[in-house]
Structures are given as C-alpha cells and as structure tokens.
C-alpha atoms as a PDB file:
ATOM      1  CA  UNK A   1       0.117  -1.449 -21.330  1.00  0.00           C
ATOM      2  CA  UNK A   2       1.737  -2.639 -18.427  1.00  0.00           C
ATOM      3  CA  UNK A   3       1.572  -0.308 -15.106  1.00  0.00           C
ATOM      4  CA  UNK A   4       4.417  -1.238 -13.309  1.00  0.00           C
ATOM      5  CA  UNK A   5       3.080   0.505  -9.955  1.00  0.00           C
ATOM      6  CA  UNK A   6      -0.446  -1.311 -10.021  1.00  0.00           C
ATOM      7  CA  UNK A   7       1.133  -4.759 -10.271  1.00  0.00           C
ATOM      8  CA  UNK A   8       3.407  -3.657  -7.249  1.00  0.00           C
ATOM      9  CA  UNK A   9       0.297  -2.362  -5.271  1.00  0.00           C
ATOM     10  CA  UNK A  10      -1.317  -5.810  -6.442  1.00  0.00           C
ATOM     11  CA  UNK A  11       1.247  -7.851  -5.489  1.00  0.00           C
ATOM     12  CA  UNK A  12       1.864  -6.565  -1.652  1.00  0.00           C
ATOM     13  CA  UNK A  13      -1.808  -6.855  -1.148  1.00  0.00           C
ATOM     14  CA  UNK A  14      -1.920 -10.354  -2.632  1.00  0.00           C
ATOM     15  CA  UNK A  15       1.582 -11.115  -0.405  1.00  0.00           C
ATOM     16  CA  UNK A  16      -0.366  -9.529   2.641  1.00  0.00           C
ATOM     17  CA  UNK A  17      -3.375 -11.942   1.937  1.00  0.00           C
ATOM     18  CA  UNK A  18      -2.091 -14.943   1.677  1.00  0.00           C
ATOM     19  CA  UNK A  19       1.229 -15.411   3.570  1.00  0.00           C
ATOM     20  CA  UNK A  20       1.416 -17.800   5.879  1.00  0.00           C
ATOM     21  CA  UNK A  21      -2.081 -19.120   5.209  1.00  0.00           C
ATOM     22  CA  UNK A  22      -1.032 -22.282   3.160  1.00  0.00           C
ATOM     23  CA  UNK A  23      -2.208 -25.497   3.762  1.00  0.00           C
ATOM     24  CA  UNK A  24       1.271 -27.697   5.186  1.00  0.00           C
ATOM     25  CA  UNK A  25       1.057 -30.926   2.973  1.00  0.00           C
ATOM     26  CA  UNK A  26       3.214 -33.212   5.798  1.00  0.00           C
ATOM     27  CA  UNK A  27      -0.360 -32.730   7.970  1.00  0.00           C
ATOM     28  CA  UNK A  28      -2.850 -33.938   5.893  1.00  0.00           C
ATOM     29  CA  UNK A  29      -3.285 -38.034   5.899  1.00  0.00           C
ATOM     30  CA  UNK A  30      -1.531 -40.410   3.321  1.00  0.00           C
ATOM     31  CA  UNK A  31      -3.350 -39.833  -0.145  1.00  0.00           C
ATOM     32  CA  UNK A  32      -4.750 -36.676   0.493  1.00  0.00           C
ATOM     33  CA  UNK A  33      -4.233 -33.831  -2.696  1.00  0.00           C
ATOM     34  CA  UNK A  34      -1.076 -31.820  -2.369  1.00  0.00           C
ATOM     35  CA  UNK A  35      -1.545 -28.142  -2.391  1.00  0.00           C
ATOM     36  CA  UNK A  36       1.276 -25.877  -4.427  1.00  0.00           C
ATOM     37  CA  UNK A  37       1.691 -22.534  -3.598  1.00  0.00           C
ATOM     38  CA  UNK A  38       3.469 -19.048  -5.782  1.00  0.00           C
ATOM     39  CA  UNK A  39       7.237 -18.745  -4.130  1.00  0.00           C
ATOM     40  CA  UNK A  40       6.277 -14.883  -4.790  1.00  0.00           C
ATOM     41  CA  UNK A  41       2.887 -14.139  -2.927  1.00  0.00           C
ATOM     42  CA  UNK A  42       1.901 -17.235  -1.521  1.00  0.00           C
ATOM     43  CA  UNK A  43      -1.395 -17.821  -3.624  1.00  0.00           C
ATOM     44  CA  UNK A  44      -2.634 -21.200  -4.454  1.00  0.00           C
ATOM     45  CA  UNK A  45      -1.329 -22.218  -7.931  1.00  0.00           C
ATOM     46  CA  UNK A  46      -2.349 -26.018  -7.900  1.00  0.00           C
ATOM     47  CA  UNK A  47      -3.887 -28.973  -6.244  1.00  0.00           C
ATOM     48  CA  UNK A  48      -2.401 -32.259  -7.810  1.00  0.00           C
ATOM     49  CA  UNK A  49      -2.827 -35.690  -6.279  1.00  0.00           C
ATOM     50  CA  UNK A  50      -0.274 -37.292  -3.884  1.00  0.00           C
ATOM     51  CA  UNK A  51       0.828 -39.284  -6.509  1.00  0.00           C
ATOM     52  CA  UNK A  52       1.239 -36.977  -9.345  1.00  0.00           C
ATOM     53  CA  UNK A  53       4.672 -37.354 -10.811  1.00  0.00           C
ATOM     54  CA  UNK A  54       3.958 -35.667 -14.947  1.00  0.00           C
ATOM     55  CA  UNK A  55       4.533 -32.244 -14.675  1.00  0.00           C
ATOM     56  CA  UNK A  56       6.044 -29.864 -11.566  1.00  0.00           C
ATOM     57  CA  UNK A  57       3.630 -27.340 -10.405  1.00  0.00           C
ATOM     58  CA  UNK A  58       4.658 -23.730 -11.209  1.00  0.00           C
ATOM     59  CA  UNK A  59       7.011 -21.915  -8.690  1.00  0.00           C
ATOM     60  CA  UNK A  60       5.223 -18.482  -9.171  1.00  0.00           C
ATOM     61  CA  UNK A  61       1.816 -17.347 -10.060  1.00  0.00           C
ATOM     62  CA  UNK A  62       1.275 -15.702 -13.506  1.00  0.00           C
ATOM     63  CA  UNK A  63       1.852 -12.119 -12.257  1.00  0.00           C
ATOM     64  CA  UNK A  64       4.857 -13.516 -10.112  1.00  0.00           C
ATOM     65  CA  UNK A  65       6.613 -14.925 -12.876  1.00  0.00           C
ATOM     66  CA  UNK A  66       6.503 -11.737 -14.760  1.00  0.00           C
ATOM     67  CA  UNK A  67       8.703 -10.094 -11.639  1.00  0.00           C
ATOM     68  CA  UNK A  68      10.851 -13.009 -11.385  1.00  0.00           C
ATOM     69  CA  UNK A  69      11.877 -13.031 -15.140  1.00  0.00           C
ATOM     70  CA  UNK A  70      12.391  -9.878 -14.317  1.00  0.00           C
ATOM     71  CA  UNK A  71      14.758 -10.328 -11.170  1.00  0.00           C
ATOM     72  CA  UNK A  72      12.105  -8.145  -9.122  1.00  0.00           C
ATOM     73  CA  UNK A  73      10.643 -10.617  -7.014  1.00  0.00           C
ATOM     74  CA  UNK A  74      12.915 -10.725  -4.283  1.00  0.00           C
ATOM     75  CA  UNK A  75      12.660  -6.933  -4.034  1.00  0.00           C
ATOM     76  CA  UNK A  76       8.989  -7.022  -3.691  1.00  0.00           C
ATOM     77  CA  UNK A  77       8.796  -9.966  -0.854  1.00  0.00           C
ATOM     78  CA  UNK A  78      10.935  -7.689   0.916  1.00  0.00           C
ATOM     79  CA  UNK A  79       8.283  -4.764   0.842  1.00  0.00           C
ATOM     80  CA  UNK A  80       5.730  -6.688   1.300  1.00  0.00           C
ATOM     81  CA  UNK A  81       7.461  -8.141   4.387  1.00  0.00           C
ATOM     82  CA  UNK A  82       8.390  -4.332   5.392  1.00  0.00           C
ATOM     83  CA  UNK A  83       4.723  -3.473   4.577  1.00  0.00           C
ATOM     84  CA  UNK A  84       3.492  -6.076   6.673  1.00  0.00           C
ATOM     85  CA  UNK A  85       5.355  -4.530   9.633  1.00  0.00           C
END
C-alpha cells in the first residue's frame, strides 16, 4: 500500500540531502566517468563512461518517477526548497 505522506516526508529529506552536492561533470579531466543525477531529489542515479552513447540515464530516481508520472514533482521541489528555508 502506498503512503502517500511517507514518500513526501522521504522525498524532502532525500531533496534536503543531496541538493547541490553533485559532482559537475565539465570539472573532472577528459575521460573521466560522467555522473547522472534524479531531476527530482538530486540523488545519484548512474555513473556511465564519457563515452557512453547506448542508453540515456534516467531523469528521476525510482521514487521520483512515481511523482512525476504523477505531475507531483514540481510541487514537491518546491517544498523541499520552502523546507530548506
């Protein structure tokens, strides 16, 4: 059963974690892995190589994409931006 108010409560402490912690791919040295990170909460959600061209990383974690199919995610980024006020 899904609980609607945990995965909110998850979700704002995930944002709260991980925002702006990402690694910035243009500052690591030719060759180096490139890190992917959820559009939602900011957690890592791949590592691929530099020249990895197969398959796009995802845009939003598992949980994320559940709020974005959804059309919540942009609803929760904004709480979790007021929250982190």
């Amino acid at each position: 059963m899904f609980d609607f108010e945990v995965a909110r409560q998850s979700f704002i402490r995930r944002y709260l974690e991980f925002a702006g912690k990402q690694i910035d791919n243009s500052s690591l040295p030719a060759g180096s892995p490139m890190y992917y990170y959820c559009h939602g909460c900011g957690i890592q959600v791949a590592v691929l190589p530099e020249t990895w061209f197969l398959n796009a990383p995802p845009n939003y974690c598992e949980s994320c994409k559940i709020f974005a199919d959804h059309g919540l995610i942009n609803e929760l980024i904004k709480e979790a931006q007021n929250a982190k006020s």
